[in-house]
N, C-alpha and C. Protein backbone atom coordinates (compact mmCIF):
# COMPACT_ATOMS: atom_id res chain seq x y z
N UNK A 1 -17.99 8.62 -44.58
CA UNK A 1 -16.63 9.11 -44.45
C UNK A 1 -16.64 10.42 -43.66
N UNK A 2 -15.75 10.35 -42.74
CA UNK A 2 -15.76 11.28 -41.70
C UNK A 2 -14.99 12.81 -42.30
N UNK A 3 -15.43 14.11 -42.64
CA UNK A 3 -15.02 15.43 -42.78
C UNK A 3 -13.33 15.63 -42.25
N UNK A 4 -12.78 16.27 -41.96
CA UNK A 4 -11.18 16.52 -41.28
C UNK A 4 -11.89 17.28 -40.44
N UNK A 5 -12.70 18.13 -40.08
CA UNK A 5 -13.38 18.69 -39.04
C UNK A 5 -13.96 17.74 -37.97
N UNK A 6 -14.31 16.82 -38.19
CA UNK A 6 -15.31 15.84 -37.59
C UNK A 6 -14.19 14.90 -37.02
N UNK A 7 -13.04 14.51 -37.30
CA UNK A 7 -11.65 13.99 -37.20
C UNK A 7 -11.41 14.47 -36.01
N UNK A 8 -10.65 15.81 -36.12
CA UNK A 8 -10.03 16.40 -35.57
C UNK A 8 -11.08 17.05 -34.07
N UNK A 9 -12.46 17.00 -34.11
CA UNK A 9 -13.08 17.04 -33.10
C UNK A 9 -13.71 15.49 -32.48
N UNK A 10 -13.48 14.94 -33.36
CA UNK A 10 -13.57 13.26 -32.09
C UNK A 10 -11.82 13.23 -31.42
N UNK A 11 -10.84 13.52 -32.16
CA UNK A 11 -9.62 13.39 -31.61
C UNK A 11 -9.87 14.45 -30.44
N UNK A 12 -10.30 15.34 -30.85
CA UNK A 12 -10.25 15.87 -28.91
C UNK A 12 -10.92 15.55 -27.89
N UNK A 13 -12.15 15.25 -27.99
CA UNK A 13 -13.24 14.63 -27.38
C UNK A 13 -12.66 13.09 -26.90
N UNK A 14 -11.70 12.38 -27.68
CA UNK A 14 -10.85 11.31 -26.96
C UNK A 14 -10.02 11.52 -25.90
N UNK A 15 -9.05 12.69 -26.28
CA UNK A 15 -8.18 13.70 -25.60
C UNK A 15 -8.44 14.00 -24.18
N UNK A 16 -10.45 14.45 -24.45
CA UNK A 16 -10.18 15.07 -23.23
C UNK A 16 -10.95 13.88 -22.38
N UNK A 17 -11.42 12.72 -22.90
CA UNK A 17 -11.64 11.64 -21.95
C UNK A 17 -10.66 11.05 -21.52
N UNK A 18 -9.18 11.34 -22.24
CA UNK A 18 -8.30 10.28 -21.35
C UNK A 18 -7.50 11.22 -20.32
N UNK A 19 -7.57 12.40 -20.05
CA UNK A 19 -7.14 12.97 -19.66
C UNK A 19 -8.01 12.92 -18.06
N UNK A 20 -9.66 12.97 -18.53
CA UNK A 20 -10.58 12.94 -17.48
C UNK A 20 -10.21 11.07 -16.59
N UNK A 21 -10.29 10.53 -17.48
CA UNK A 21 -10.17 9.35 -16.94
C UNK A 21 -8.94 9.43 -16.02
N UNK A 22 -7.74 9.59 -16.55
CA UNK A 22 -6.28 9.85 -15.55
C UNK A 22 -6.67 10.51 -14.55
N UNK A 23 -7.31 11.59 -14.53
CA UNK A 23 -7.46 12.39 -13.17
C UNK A 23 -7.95 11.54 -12.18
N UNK A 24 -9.30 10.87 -12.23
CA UNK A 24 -10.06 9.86 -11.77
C UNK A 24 -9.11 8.76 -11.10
N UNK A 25 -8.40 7.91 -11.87
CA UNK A 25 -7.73 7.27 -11.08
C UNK A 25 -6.57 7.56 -10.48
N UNK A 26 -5.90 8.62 -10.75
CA UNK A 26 -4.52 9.20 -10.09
C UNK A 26 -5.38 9.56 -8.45
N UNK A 27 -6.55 10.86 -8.52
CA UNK A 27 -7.32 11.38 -7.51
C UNK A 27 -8.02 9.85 -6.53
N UNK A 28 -8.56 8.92 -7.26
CA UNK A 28 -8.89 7.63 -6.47
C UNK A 28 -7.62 7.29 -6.10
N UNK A 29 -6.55 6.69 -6.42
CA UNK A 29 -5.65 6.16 -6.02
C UNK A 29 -5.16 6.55 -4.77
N UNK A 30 -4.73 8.15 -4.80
CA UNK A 30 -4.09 8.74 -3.86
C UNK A 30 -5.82 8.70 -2.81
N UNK A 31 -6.88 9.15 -2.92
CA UNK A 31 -7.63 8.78 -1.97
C UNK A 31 -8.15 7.54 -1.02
N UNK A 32 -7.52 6.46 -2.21
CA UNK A 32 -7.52 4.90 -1.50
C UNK A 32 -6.59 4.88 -0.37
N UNK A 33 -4.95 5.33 -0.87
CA UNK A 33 -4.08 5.02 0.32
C UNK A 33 -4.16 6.53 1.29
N UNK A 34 -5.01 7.23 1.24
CA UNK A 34 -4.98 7.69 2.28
C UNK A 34 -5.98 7.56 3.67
N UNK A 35 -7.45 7.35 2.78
CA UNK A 35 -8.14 6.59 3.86
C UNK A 35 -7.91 5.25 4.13
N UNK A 36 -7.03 4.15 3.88
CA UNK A 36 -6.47 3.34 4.18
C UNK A 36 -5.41 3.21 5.56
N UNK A 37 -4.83 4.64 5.56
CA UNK A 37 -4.07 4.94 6.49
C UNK A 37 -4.67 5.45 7.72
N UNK A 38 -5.51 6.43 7.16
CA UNK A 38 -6.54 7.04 8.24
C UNK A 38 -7.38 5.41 9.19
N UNK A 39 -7.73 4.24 8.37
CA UNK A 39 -8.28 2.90 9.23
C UNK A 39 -8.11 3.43 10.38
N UNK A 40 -8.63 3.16 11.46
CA UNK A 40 -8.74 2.15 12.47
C UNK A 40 -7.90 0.79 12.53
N UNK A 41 -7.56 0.43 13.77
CA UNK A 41 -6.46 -0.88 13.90
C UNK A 41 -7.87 -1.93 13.35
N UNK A 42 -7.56 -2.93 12.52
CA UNK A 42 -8.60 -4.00 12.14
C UNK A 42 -9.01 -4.68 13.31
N UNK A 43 -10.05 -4.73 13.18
CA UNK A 43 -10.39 -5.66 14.44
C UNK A 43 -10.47 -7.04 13.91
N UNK A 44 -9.84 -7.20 13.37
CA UNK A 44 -9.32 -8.83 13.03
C UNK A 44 -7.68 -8.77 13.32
N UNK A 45 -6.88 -8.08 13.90
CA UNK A 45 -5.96 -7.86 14.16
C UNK A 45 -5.19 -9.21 15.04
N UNK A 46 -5.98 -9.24 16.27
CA UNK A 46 -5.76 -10.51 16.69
C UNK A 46 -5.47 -11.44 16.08
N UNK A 47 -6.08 -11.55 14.98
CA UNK A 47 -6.07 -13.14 14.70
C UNK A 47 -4.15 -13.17 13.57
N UNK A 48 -3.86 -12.41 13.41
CA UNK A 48 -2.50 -11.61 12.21
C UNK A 48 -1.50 -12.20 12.68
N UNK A 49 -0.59 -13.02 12.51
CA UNK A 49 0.43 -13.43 12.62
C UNK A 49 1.15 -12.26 13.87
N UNK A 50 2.35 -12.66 14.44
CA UNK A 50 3.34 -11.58 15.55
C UNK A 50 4.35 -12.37 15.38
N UNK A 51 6.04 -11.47 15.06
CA UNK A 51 7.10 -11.95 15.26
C UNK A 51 7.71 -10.70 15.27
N UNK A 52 9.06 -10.69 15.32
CA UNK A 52 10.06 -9.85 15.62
C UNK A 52 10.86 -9.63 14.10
N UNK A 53 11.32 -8.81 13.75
CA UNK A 53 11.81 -8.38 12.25
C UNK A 53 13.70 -8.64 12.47
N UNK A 54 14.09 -9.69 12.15
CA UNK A 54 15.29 -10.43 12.19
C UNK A 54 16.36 -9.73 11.55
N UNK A 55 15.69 -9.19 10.11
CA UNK A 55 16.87 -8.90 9.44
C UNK A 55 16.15 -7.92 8.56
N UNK A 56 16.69 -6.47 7.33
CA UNK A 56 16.57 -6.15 6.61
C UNK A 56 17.69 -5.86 5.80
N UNK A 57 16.53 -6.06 4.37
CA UNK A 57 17.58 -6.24 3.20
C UNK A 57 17.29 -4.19 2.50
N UNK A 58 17.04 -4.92 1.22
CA UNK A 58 16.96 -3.51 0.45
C UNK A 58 15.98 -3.25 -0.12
N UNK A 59 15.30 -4.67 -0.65
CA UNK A 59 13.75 -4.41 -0.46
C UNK A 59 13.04 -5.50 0.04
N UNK A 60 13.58 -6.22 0.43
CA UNK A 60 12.75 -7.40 1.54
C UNK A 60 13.56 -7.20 2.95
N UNK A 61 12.56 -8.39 4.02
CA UNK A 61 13.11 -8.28 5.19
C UNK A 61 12.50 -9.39 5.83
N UNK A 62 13.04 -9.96 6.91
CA UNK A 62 12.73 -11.10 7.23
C UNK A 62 11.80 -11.05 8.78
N UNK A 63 10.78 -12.00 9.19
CA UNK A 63 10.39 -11.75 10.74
C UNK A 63 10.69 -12.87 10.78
N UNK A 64 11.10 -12.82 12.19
CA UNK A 64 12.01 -14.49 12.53
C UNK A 64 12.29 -15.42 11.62
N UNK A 65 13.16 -14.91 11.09
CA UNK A 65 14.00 -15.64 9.91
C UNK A 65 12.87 -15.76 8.77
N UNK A 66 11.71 -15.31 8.31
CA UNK A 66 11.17 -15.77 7.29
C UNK A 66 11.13 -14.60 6.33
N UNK A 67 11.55 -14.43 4.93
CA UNK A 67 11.50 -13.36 4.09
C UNK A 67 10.44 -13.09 3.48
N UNK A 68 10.07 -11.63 4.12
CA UNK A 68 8.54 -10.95 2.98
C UNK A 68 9.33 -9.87 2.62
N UNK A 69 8.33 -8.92 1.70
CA UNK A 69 8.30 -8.03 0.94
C UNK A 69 6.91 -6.92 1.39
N UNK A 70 6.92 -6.05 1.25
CA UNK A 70 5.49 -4.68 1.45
C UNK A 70 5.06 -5.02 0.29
N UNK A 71 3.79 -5.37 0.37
CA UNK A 71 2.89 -5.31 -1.03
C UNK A 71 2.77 -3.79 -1.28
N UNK A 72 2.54 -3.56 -3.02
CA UNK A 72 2.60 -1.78 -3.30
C UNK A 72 2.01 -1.34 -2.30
N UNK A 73 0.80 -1.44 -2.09
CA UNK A 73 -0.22 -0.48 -1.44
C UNK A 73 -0.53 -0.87 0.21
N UNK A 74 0.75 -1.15 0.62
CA UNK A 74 0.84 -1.56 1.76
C UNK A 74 0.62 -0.70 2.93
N UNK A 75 -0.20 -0.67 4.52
CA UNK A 75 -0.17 0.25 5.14
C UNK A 75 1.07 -0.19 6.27
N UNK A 76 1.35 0.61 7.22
CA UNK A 76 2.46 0.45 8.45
C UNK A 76 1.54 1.72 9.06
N UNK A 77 1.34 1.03 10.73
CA UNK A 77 0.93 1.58 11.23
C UNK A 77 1.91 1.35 12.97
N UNK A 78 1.41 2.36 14.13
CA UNK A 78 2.19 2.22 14.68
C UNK A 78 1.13 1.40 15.72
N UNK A 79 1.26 1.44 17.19
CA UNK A 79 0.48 1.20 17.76
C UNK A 79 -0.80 2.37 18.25
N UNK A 80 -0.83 3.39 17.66
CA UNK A 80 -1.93 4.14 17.73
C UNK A 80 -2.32 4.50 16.53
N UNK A 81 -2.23 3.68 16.11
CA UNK A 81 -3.10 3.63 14.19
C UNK A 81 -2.82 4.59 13.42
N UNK A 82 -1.14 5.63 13.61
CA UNK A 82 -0.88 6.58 13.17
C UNK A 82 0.12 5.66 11.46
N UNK A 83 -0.12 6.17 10.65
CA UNK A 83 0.83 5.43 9.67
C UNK A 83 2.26 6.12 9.97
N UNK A 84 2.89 5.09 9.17
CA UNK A 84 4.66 5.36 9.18
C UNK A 84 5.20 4.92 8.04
N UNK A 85 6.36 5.25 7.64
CA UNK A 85 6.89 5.35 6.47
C UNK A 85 7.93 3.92 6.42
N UNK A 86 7.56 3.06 5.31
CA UNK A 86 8.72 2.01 5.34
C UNK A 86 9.54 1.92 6.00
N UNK A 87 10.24 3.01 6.03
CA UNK A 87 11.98 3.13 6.49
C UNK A 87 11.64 3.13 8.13
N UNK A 88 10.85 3.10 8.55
CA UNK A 88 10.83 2.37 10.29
C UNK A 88 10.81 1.25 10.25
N UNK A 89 11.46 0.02 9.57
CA UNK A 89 11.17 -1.10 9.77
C UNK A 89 12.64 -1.43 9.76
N UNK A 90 13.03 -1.58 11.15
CA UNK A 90 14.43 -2.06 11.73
C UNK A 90 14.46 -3.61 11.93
N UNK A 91 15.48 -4.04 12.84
CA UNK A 91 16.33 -5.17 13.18
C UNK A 91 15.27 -4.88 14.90
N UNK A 92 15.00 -6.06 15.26
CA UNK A 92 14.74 -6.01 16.65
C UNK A 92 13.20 -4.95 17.12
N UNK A 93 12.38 -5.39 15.77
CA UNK A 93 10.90 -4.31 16.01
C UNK A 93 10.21 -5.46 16.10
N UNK A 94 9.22 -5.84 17.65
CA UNK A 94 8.35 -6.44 17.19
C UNK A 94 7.39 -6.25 16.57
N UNK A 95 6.11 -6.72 15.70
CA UNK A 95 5.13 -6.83 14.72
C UNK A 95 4.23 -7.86 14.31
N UNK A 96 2.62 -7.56 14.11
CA UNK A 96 2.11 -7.72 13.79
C UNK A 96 1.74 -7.38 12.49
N UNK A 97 1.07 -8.75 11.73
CA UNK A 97 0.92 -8.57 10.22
C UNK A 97 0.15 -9.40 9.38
N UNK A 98 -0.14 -8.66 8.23
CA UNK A 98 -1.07 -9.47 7.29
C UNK A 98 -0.48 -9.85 6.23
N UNK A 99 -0.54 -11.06 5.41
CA UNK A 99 -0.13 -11.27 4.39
C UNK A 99 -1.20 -10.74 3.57
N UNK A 100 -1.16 -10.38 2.15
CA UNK A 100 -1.71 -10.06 0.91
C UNK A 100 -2.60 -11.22 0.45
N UNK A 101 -3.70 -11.27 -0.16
CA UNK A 101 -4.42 -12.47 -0.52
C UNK A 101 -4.01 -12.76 -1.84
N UNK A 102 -3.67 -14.24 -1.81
CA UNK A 102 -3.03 -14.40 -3.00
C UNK A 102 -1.48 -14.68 -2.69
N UNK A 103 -0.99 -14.49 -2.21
CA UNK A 103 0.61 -14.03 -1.80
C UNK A 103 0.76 -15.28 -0.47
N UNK A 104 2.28 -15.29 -0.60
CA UNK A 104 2.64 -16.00 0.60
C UNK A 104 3.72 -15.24 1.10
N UNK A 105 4.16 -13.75 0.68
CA UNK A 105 5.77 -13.44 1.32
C UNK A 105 5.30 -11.94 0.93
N UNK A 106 4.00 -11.10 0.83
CA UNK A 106 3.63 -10.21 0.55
C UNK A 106 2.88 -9.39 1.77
N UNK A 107 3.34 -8.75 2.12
CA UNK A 107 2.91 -7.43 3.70
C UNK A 107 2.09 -6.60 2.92
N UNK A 108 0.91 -6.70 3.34
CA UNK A 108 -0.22 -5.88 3.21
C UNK A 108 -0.33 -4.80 4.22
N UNK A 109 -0.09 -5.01 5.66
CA UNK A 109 -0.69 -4.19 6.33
C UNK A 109 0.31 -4.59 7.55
N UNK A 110 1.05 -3.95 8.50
CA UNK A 110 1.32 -4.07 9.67
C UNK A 110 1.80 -3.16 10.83
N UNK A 111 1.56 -3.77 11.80
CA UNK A 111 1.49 -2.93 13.02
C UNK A 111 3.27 -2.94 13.58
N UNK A 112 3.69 -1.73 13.32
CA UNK A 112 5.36 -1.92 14.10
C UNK A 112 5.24 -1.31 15.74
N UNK A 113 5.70 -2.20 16.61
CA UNK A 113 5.66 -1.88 17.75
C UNK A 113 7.10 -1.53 18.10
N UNK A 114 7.11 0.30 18.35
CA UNK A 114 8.48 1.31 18.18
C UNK A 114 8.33 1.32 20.03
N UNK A 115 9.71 1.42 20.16
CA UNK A 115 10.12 1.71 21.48
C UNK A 115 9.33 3.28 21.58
N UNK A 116 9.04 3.52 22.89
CA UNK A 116 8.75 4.49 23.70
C UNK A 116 9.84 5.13 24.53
């Protein structure tokens, strides 16, 4: 039988592992999508589907008439592998893109080609 001393010092020693653990994956997380962004264009890029973005909704959007969605951890890149923020994804952008594995209507990764 465990003391109230011995209690109250495993309860912190839990404390401060879940606290350590949160840091860990909050600090990984945000380091995943940022060297994610930092990529290089894939050099499997070629092979990625290309259409033109038909329509947007509010959280989907269609490329030539077909409706996807941004998977969470989705990148958008431009044509110089700089990332960009969702909200560049207009009516009349052409694009290149990956679906999500697993997924059939899920944007993993794509290239928006922005007027100059």
């Amino acid at each position: 039988m465990k003391s109230k001393g011995q209690s109250s010092h495993s309860a912190l020693i839990l404390l401060k592992l879940i606290i350590f653990c949160s840091i860990i994956v909050f600090a990984g997380t945000g380091a995943l999508q940022e060297s994610r962004a930092d990529e290089p264009l894939p050099a499997a890029m070629a092979s990625y589907p290309k259409g033109t973005i038909t329509s947007v909704y509010e959280t989907t959007f269609q490329i030539d008439g077909r409706t996807f969605s941004l998977a969470p951890e989705a990148v958008l890149v431009d044509r110089h592998g700089d990332p960009l923020a969702p909200t560049t994804i207009r009516v009349d952008i052409d694009v290149t893109y990956r679906i999500q594995k697993g997924t059939t209507d899920k944007v993993d990764w794509m290239l928006l080609i922005l007027p100059e």
